[in-house]
Protein backbone atom coordinates (compact mmCIF):
# COMPACT_ATOMS: atom_id res chain seq x y z
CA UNK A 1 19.25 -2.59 5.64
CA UNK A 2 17.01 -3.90 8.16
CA UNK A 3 13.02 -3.80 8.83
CA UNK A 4 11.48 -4.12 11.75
CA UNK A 5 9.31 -7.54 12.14
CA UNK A 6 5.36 -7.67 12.25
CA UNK A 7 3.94 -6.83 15.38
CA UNK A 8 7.16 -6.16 17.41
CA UNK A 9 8.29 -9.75 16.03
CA UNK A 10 12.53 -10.24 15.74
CA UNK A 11 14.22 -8.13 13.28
CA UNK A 12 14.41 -9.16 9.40
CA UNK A 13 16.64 -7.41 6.35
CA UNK A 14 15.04 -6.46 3.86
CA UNK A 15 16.44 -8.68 1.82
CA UNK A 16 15.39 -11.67 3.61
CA UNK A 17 11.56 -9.98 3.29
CA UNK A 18 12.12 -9.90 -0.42
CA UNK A 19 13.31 -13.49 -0.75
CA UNK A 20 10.43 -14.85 1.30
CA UNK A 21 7.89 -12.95 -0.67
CA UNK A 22 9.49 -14.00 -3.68
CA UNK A 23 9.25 -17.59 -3.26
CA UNK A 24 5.85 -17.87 -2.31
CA UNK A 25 4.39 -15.73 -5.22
CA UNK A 26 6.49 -17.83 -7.32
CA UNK A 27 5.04 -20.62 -5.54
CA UNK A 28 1.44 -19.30 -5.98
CA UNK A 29 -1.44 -21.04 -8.02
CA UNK A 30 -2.83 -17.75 -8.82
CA UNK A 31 -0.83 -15.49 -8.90
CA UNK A 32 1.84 -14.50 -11.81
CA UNK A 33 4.87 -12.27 -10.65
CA UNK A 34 5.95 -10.23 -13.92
CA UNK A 35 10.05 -9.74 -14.46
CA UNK A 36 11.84 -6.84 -12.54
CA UNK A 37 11.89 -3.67 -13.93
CA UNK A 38 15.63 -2.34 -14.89
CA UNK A 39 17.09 0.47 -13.00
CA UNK A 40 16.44 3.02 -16.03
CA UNK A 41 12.83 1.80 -16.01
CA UNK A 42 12.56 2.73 -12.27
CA UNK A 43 14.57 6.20 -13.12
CA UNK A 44 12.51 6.97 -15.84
CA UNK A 45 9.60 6.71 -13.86
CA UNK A 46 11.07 8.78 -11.01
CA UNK A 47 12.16 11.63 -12.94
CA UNK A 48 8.80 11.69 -14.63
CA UNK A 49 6.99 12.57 -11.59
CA UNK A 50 9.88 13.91 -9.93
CA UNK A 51 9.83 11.61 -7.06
CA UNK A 52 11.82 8.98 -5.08
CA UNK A 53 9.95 5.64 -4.74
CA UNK A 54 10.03 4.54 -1.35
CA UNK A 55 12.95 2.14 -0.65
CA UNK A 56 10.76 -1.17 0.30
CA UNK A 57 8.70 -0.73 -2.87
CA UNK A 58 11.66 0.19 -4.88
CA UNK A 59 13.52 -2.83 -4.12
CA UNK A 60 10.71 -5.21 -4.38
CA UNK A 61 10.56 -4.11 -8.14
CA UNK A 62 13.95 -3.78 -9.14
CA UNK A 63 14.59 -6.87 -7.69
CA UNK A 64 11.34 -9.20 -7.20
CA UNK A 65 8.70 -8.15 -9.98
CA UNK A 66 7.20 -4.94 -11.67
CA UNK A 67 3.45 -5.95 -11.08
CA UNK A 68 2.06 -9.16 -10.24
CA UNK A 69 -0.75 -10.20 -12.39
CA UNK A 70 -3.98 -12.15 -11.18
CA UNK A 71 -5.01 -16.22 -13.06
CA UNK A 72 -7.31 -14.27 -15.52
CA UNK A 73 -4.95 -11.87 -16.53
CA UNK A 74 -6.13 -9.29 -14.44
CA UNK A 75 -3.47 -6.56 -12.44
CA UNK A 76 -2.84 -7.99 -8.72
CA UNK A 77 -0.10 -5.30 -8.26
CA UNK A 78 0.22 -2.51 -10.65
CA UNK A 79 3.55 -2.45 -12.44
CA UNK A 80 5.20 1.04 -13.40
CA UNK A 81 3.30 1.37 -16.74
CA UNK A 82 -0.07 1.26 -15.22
CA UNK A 83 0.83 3.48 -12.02
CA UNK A 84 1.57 6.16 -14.89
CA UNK A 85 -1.66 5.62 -16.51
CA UNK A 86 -3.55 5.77 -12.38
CA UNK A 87 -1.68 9.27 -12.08
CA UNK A 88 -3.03 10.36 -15.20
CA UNK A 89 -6.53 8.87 -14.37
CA UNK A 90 -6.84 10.10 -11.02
CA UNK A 91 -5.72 13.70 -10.97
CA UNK A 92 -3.66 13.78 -8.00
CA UNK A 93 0.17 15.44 -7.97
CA UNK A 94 2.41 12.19 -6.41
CA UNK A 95 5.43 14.41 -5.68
CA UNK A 96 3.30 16.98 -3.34
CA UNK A 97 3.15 15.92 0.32
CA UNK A 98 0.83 13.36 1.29
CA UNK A 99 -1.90 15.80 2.69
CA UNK A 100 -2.73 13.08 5.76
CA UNK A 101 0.24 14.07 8.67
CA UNK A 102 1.32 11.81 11.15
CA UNK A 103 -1.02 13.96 13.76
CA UNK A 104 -4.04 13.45 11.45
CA UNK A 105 -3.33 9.49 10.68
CA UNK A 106 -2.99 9.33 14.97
CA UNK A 107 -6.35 10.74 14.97
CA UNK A 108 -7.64 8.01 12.10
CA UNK A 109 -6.13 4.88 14.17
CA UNK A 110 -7.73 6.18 17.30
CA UNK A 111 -11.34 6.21 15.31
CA UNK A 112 -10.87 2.60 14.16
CA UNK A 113 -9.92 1.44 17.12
CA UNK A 114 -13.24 2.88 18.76
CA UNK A 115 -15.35 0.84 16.30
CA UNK A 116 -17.33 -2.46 17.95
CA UNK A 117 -16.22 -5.51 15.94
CA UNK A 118 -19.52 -5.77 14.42
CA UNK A 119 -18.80 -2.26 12.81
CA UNK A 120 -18.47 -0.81 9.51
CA UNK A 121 -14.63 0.63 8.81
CA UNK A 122 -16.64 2.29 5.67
CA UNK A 123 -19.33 3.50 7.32
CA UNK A 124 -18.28 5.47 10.81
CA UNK A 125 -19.15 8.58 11.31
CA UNK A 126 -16.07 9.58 13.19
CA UNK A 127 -13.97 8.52 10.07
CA UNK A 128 -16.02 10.28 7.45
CA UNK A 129 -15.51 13.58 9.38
CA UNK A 130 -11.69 13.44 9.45
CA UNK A 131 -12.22 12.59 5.27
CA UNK A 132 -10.53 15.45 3.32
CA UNK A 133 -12.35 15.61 -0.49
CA UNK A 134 -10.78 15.37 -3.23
CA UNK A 135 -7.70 13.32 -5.75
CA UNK A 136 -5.14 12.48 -3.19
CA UNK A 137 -1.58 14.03 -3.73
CA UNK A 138 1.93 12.75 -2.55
CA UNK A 139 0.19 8.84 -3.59
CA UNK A 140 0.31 5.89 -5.87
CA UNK A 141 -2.57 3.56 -6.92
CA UNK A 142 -1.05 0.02 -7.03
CA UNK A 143 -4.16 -1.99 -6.84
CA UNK A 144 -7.92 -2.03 -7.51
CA UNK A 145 -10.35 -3.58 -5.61
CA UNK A 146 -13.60 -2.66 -7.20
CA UNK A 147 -16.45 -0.77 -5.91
CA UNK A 148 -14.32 2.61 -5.76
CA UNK A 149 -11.92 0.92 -3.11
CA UNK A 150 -7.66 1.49 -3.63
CA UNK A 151 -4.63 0.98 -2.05
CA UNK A 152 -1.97 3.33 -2.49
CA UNK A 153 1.25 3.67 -1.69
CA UNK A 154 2.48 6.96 -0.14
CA UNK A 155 5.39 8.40 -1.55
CA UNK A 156 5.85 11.93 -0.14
CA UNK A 157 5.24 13.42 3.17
CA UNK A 158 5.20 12.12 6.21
CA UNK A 159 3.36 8.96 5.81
CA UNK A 160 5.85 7.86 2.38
CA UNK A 161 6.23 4.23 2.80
CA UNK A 162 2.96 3.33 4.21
CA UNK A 163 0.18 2.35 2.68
CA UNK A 164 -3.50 3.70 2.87
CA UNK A 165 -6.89 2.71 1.30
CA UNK A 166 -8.57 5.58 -0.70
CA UNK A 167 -11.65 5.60 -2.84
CA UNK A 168 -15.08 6.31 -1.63
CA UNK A 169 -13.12 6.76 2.26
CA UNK A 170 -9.90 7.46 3.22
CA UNK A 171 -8.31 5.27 6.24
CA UNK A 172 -4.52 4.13 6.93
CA UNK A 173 -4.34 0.67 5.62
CA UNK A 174 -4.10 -1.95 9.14
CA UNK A 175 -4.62 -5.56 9.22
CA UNK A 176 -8.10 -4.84 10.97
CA UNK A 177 -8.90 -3.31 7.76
CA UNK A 178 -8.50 -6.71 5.86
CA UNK A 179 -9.44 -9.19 9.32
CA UNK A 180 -12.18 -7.33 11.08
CA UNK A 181 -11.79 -10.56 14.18
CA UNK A 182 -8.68 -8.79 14.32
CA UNK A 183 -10.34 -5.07 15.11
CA UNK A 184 -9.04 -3.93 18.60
CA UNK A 185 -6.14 -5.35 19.22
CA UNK A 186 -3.87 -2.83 17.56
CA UNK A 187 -3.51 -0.23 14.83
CA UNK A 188 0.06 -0.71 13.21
CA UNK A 189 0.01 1.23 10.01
CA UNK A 190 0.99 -1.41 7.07
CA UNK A 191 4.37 -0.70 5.35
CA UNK A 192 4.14 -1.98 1.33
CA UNK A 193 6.00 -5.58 2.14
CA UNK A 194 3.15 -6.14 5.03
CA UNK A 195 -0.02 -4.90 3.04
CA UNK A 196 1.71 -6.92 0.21
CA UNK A 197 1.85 -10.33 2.48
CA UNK A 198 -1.58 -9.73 4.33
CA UNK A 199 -3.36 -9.02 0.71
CA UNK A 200 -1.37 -12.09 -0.91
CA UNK A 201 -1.91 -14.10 1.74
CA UNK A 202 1.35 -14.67 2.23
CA UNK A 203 2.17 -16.46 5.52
């Protein structure tokens, strides 16, 4: 299996993404990777909310780490145990659709592409009007960043693989997100292995 490289870059497997993330969590001062899970653990979890993970993510914790864990002990990555305990927490249905479409996520990259550099991804107007209220379905929480602010992995629909931030606003997750020098100079939806390198720093 091959994925497409950052930013139009040169084609990379998969498995070649894995390794290199791999070796520099392992490699990280801060960061703990926790073991795999095992193939029943990942079944389990899938029958249980009668889902299929998406591939990338599925991989990376069958075969990298279930969860990553932060110096103080603190989840970097949710494993599978505390994604169950987000979907119980948050009241959203992962195995409906993913109620943002590819037509509606167009319309969310054109909006952050319109704001200055000096602008507020959480506080645009244009943004807050495409919002949709309530507990997202056809979604996983895998990390917490405080101050009602998530990423979470789409699992169902027609945005399954990518990931989005959710909380207090909704918004595709993009590097301009994360680097706002970076805002205007493209809007390339993050897949989980990107958002995973870009919020690792992971070079």
């Amino acid at each position: 299996m091959e994925e497409s490289g950052a930013a139009g870059g040169p084609t990379i497997s998969l498995g070649d993404r894995l390794s290199r993330v791999r070796a520099s969590l392992q490699e990280s001062e801060y960061l703990e990777l926790m073991p795999p899970a095992t193939e029943r653990a990942v079944a389990d979890f899938e029958d249980r909310f009668a889902l299929q993970l998406p591939p990338m993510f599925r991989a990376f914790t069958l075969e990298v780490g279930d969860g990553i864990h932060s110096e103080d002990g603190d989840h970097f990555l949710f494993g599978l145990d505390r994604i169950a305990l987000e979907v119980a927490a948050d009241g959203g249905r992962p195995s409906q659709p993913f109620w943002y479409t590819n037509e509606q996520t167009s319309a969310f990259l054109d909006a952050m592409q319109r704001i200055p550099k000096d602008g507020s991804v959480w506080e645009n107007e244009d943004l807050s009007e495409l919002q949709k209220i309530g507990a997202l379905d056809g979604c996983l929480t895998v990390a917490d960043h405080g101050c009602a602010d998530y990423s979470v992995l789409v699992v169902t629909g027609e945005q399954a693989g990518f990931m989005w931030r959710t909380g207090e606003i909704d918004v595709p997750d993009i590097r301009e997100v994360w680097e706002i020098e970076l805002r205007g100079t493209g809007t390339t939806p993050l897949d989980f292995l990107s958002w995973l390198e870009l919020y690792a720093g992971i070079r």
